[in-house]
PDB file of N, CA and C in Angstrom:
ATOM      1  N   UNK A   1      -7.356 -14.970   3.259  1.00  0.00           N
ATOM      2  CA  UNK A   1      -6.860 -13.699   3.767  1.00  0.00           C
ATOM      3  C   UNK A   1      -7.998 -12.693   3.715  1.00  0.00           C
ATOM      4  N   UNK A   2      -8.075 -11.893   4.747  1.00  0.00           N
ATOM      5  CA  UNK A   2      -9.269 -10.918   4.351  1.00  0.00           C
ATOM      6  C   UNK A   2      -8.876  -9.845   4.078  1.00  0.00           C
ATOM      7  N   UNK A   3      -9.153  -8.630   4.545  1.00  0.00           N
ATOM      8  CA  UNK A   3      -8.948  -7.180   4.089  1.00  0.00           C
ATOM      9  C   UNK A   3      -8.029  -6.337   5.115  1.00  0.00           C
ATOM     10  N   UNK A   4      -7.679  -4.987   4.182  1.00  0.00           N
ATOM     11  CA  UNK A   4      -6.823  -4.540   4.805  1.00  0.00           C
ATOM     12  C   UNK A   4      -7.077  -2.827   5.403  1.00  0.00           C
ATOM     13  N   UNK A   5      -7.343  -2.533   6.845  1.00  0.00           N
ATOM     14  CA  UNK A   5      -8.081  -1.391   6.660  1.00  0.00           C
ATOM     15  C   UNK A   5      -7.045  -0.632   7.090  1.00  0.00           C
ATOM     16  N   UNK A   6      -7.112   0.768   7.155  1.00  0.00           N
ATOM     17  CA  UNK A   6      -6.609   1.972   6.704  1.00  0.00           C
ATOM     18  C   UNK A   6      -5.915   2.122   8.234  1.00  0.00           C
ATOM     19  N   UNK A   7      -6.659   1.939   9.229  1.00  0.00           N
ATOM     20  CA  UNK A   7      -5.891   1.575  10.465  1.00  0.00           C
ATOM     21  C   UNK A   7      -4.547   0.548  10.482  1.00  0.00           C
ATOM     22  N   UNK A   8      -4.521  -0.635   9.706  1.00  0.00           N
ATOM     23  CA  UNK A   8      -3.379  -1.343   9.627  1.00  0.00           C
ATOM     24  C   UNK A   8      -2.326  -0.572   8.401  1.00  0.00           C
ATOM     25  N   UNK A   9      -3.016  -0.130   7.578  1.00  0.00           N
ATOM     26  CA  UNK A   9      -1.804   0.784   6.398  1.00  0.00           C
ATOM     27  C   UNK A   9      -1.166   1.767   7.189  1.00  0.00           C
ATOM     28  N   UNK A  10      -2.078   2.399   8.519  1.00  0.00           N
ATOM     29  CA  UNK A  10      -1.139   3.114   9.104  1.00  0.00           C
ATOM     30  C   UNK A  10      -0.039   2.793  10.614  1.00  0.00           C
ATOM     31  N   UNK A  11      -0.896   1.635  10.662  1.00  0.00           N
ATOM     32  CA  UNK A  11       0.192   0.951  11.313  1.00  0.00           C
ATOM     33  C   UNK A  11       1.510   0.573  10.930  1.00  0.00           C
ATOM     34  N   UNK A  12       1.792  -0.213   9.645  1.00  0.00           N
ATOM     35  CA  UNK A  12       2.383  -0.317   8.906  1.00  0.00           C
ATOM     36  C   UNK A  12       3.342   0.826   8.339  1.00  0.00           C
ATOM     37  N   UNK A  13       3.000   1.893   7.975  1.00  0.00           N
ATOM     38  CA  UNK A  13       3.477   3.341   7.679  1.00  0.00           C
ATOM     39  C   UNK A  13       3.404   3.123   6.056  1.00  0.00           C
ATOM     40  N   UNK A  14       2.031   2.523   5.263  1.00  0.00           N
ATOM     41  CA  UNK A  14       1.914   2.344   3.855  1.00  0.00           C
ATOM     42  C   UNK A  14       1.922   3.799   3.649  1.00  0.00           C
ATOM     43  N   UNK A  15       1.317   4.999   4.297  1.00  0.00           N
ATOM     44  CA  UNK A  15       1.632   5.533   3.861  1.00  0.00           C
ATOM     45  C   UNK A  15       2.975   7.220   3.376  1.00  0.00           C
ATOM     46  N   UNK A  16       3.639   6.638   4.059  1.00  0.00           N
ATOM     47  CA  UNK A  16       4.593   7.663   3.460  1.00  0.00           C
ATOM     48  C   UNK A  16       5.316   6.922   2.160  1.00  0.00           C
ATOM     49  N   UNK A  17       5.365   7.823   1.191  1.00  0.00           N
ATOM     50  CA  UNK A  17       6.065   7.756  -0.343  1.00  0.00           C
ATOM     51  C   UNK A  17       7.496   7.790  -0.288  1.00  0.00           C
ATOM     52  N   UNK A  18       8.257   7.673  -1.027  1.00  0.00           N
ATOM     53  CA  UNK A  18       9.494   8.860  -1.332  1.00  0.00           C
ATOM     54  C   UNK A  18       9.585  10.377  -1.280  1.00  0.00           C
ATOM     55  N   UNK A  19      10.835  10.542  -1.450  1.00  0.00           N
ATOM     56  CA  UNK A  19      11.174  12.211  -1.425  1.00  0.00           C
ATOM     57  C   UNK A  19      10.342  12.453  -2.328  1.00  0.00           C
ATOM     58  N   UNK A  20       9.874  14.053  -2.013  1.00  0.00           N
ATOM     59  CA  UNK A  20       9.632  14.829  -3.051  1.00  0.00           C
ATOM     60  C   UNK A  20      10.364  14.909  -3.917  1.00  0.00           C
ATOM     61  N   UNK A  21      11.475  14.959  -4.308  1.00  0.00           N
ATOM     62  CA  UNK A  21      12.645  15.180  -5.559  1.00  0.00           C
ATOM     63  C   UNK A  21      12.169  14.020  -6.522  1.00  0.00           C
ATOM     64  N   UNK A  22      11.771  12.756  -6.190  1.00  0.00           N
ATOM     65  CA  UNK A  22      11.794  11.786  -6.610  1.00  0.00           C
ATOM     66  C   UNK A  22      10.633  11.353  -7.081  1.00  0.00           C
ATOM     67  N   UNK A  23       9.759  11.895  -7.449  1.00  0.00           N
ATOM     68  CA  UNK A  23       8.076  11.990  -7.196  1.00  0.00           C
ATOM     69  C   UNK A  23       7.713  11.557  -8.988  1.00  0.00           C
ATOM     70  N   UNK A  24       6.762  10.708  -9.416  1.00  0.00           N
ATOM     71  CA  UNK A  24       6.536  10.546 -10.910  1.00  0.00           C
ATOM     72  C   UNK A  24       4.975  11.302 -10.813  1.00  0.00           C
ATOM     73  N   UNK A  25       5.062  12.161 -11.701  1.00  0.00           N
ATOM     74  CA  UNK A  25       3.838  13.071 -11.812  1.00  0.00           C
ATOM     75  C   UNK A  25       2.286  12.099 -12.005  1.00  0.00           C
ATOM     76  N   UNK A  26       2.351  10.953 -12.541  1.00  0.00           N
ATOM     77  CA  UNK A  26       1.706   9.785 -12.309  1.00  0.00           C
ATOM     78  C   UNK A  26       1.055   9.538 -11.682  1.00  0.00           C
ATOM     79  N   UNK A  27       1.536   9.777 -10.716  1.00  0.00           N
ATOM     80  CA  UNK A  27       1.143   9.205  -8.819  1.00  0.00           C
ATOM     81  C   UNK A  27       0.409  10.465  -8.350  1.00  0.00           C
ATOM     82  N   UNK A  28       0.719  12.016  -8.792  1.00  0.00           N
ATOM     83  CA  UNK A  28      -0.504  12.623  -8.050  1.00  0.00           C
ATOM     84  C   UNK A  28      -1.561  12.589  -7.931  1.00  0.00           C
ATOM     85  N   UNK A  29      -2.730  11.784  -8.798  1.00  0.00           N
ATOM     86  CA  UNK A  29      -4.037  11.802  -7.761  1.00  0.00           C
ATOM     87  C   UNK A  29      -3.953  10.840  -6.729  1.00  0.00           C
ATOM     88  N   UNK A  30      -2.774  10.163  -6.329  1.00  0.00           N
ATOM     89  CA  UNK A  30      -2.894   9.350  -5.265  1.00  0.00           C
ATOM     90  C   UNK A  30      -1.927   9.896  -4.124  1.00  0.00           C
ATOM     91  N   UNK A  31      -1.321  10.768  -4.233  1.00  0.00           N
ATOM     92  CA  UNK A  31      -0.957  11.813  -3.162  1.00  0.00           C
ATOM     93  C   UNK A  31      -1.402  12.675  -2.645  1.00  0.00           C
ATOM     94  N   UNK A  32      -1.363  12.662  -1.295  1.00  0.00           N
ATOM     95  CA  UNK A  32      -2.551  13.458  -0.205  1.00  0.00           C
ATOM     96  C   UNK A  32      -1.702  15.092   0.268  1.00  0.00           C
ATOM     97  N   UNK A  33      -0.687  14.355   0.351  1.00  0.00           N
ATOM     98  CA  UNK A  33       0.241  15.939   0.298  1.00  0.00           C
ATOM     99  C   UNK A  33       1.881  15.647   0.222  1.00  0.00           C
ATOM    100  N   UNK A  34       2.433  16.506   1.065  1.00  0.00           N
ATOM    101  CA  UNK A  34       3.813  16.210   1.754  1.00  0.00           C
ATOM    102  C   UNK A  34       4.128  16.754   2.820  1.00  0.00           C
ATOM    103  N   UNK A  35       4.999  15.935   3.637  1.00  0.00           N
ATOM    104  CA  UNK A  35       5.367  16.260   4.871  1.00  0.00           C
ATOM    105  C   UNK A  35       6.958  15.946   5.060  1.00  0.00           C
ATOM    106  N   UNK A  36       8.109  17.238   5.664  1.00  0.00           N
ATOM    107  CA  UNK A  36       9.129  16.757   5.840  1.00  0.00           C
ATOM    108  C   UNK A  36       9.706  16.264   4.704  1.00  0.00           C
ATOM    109  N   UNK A  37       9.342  17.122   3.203  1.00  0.00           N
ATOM    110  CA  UNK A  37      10.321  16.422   2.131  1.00  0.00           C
ATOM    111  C   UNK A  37       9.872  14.798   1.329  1.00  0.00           C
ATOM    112  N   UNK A  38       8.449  14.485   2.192  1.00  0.00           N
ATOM    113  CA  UNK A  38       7.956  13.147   2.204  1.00  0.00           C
ATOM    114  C   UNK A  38       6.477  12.953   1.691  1.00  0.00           C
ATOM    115  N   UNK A  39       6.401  12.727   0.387  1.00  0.00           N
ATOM    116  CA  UNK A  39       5.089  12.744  -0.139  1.00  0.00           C
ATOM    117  C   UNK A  39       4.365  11.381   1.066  1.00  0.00           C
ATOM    118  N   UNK A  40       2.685  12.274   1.240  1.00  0.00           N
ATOM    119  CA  UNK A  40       2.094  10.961   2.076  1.00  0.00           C
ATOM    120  C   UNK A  40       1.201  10.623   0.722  1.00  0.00           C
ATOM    121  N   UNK A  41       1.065   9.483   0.726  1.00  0.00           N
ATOM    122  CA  UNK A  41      -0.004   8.665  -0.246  1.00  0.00           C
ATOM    123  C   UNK A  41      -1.417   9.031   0.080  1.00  0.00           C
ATOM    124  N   UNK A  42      -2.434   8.868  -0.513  1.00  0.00           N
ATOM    125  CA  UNK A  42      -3.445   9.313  -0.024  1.00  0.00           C
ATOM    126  C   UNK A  42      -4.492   7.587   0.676  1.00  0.00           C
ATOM    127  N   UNK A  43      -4.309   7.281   1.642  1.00  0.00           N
ATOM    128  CA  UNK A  43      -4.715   5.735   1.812  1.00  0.00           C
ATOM    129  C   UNK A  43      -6.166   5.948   1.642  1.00  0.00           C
ATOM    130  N   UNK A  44      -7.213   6.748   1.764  1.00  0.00           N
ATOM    131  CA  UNK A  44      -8.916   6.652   0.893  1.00  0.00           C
ATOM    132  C   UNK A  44      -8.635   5.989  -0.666  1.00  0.00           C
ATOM    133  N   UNK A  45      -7.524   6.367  -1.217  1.00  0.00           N
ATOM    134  CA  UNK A  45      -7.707   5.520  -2.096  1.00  0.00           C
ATOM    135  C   UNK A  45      -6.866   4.387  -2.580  1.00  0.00           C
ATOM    136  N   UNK A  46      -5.927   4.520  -1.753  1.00  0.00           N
ATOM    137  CA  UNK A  46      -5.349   3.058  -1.575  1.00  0.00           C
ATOM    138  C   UNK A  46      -5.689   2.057  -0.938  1.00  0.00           C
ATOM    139  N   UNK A  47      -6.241   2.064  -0.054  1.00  0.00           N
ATOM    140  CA  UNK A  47      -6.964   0.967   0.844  1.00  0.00           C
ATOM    141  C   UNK A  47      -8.405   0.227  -0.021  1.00  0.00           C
ATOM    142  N   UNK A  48      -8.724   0.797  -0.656  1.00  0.00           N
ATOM    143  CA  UNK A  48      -9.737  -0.086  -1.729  1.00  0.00           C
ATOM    144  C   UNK A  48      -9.100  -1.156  -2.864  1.00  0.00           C
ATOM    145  N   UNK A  49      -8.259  -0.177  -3.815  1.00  0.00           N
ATOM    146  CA  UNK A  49      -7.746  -1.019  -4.321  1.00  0.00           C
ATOM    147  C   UNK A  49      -6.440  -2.250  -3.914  1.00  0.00           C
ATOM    148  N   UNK A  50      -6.379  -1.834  -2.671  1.00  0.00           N
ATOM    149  CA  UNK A  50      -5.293  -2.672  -2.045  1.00  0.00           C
ATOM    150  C   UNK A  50      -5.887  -4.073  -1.926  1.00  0.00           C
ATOM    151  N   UNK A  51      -7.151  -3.404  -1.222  1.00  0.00           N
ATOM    152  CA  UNK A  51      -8.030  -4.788  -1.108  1.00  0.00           C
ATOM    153  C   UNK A  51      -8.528  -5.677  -2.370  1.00  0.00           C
ATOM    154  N   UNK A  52      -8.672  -5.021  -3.621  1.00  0.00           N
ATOM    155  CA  UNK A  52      -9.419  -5.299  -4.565  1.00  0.00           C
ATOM    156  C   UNK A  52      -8.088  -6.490  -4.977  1.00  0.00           C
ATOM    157  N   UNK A  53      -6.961  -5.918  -5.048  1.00  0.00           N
ATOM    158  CA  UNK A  53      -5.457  -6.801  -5.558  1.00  0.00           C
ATOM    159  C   UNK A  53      -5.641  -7.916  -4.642  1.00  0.00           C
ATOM    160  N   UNK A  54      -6.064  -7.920  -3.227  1.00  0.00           N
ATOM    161  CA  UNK A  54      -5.950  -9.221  -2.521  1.00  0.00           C
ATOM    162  C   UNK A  54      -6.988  -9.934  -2.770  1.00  0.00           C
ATOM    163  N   UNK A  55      -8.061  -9.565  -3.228  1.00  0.00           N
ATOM    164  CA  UNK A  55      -9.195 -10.546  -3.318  1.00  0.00           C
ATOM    165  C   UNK A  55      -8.646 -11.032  -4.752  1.00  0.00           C
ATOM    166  N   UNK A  56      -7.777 -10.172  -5.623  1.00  0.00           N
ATOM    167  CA  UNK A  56      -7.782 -11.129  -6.964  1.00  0.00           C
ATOM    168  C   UNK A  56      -6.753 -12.122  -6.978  1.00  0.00           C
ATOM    169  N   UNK A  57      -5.560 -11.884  -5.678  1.00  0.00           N
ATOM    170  CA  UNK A  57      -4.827 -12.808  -5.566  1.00  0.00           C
ATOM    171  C   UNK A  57      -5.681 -13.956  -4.685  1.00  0.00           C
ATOM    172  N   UNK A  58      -6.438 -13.929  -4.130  1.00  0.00           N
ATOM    173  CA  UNK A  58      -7.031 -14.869  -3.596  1.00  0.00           C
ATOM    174  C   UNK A  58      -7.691 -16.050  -4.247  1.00  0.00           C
ATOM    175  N   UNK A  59      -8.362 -15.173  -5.169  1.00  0.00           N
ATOM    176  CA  UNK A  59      -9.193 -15.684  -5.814  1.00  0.00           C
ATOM    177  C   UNK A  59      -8.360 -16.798  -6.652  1.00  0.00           C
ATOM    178  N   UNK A  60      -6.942 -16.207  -7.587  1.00  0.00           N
ATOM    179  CA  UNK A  60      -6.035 -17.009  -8.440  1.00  0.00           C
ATOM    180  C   UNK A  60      -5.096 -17.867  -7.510  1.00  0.00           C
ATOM    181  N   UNK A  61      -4.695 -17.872  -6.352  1.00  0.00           N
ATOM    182  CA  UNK A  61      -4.337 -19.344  -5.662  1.00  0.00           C
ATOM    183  C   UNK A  61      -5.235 -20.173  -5.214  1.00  0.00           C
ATOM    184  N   UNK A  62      -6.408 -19.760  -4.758  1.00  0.00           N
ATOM    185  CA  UNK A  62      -7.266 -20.459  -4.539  1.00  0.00           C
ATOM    186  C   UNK A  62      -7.715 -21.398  -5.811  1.00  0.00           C
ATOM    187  N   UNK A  63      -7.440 -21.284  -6.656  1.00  0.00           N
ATOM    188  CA  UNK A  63      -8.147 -21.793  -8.425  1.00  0.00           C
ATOM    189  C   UNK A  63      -6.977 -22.264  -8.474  1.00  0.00           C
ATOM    190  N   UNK A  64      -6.099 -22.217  -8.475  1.00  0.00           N
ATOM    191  CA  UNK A  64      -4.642 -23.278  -8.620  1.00  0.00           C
ATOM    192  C   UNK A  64      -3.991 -23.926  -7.263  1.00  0.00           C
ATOM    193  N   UNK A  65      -4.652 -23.870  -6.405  1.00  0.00           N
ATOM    194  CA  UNK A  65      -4.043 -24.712  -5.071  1.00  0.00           C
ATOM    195  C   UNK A  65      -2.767 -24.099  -4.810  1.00  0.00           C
ATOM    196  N   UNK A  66      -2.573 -22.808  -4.707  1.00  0.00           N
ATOM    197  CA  UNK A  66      -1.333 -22.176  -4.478  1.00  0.00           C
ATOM    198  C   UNK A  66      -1.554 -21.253  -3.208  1.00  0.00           C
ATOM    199  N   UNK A  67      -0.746 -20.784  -2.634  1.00  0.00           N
ATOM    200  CA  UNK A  67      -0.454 -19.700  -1.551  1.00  0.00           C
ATOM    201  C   UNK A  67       0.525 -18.382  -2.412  1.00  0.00           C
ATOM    202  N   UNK A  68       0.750 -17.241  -1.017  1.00  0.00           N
ATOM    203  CA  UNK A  68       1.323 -16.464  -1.369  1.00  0.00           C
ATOM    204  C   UNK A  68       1.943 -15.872  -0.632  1.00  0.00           C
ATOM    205  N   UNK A  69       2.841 -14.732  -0.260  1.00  0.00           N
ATOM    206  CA  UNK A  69       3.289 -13.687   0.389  1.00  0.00           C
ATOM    207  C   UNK A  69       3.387 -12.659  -0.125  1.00  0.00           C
ATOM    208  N   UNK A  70       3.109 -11.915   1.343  1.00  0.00           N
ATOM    209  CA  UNK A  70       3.471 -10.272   1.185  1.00  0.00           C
ATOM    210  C   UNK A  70       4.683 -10.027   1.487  1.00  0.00           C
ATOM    211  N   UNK A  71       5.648  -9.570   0.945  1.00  0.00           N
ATOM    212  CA  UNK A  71       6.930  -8.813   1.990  1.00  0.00           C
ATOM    213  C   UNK A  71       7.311  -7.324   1.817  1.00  0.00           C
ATOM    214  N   UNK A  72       6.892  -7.011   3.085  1.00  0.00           N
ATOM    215  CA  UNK A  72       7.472  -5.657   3.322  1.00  0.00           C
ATOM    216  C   UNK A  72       8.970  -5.353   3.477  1.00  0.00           C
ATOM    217  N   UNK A  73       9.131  -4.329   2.335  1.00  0.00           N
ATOM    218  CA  UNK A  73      10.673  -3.685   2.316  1.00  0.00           C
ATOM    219  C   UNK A  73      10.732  -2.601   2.704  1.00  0.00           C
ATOM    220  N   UNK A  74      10.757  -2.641   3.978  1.00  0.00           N
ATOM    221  CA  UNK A  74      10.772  -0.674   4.658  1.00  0.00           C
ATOM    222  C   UNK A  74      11.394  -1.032   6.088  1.00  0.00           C
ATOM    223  N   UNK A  75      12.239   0.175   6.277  1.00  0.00           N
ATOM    224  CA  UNK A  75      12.370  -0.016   7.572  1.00  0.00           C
ATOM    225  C   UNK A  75      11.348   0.030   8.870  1.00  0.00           C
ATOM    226  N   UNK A  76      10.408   0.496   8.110  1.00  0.00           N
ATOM    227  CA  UNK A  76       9.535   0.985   9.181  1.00  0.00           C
ATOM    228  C   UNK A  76       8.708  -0.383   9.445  1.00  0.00           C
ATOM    229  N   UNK A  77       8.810  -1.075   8.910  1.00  0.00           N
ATOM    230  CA  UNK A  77       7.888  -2.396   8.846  1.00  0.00           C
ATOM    231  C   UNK A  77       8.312  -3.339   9.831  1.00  0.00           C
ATOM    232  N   UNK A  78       9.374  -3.009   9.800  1.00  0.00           N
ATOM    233  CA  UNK A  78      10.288  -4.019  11.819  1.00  0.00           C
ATOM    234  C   UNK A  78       9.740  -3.772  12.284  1.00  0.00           C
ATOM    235  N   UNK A  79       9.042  -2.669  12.852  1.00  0.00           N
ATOM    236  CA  UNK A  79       8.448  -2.414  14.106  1.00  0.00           C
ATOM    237  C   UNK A  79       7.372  -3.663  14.824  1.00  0.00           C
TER     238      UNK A  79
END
């Protein structure tokens, strides 16, 4: 599997969050703002480590003869 660039996270719609109401103070340096009640994620820094998680899953099926999946749970992900 290779990488995942910031053009496909927004294809995808990786980045819109949850409501603002719902927000874990946690997550703000990785929130870019909000829009419509809708925290956006900040993908400059999600798109690195997104990639960094797939190369380490790669790396650990590849070393055990295993595969994997992604599944997206969003509505927006039908598209």
């Amino acid at each position: 599997m290779g990488t995942v660039s910031m053009r496909d996270m927004l294809r995808l719609v990786f980045h819109f969050g949850h409501q603002t109401r719902y927000w874990n103070p946690k997550m703000k340096p990785f929130i870019f703002g909000a829009r419509n009640k809708v925290h956006i994620i900040n993908l400059e820094k999600t798109v690195p480590m997104f990639n960094e998680a797939l190369a380490e899953l790669n790396k650990i099926a590849s070393r055990k003869g295993k595969s994997f999946s992604l599944v997206l749970n969003a509505l927006q992900a039908k598209r």
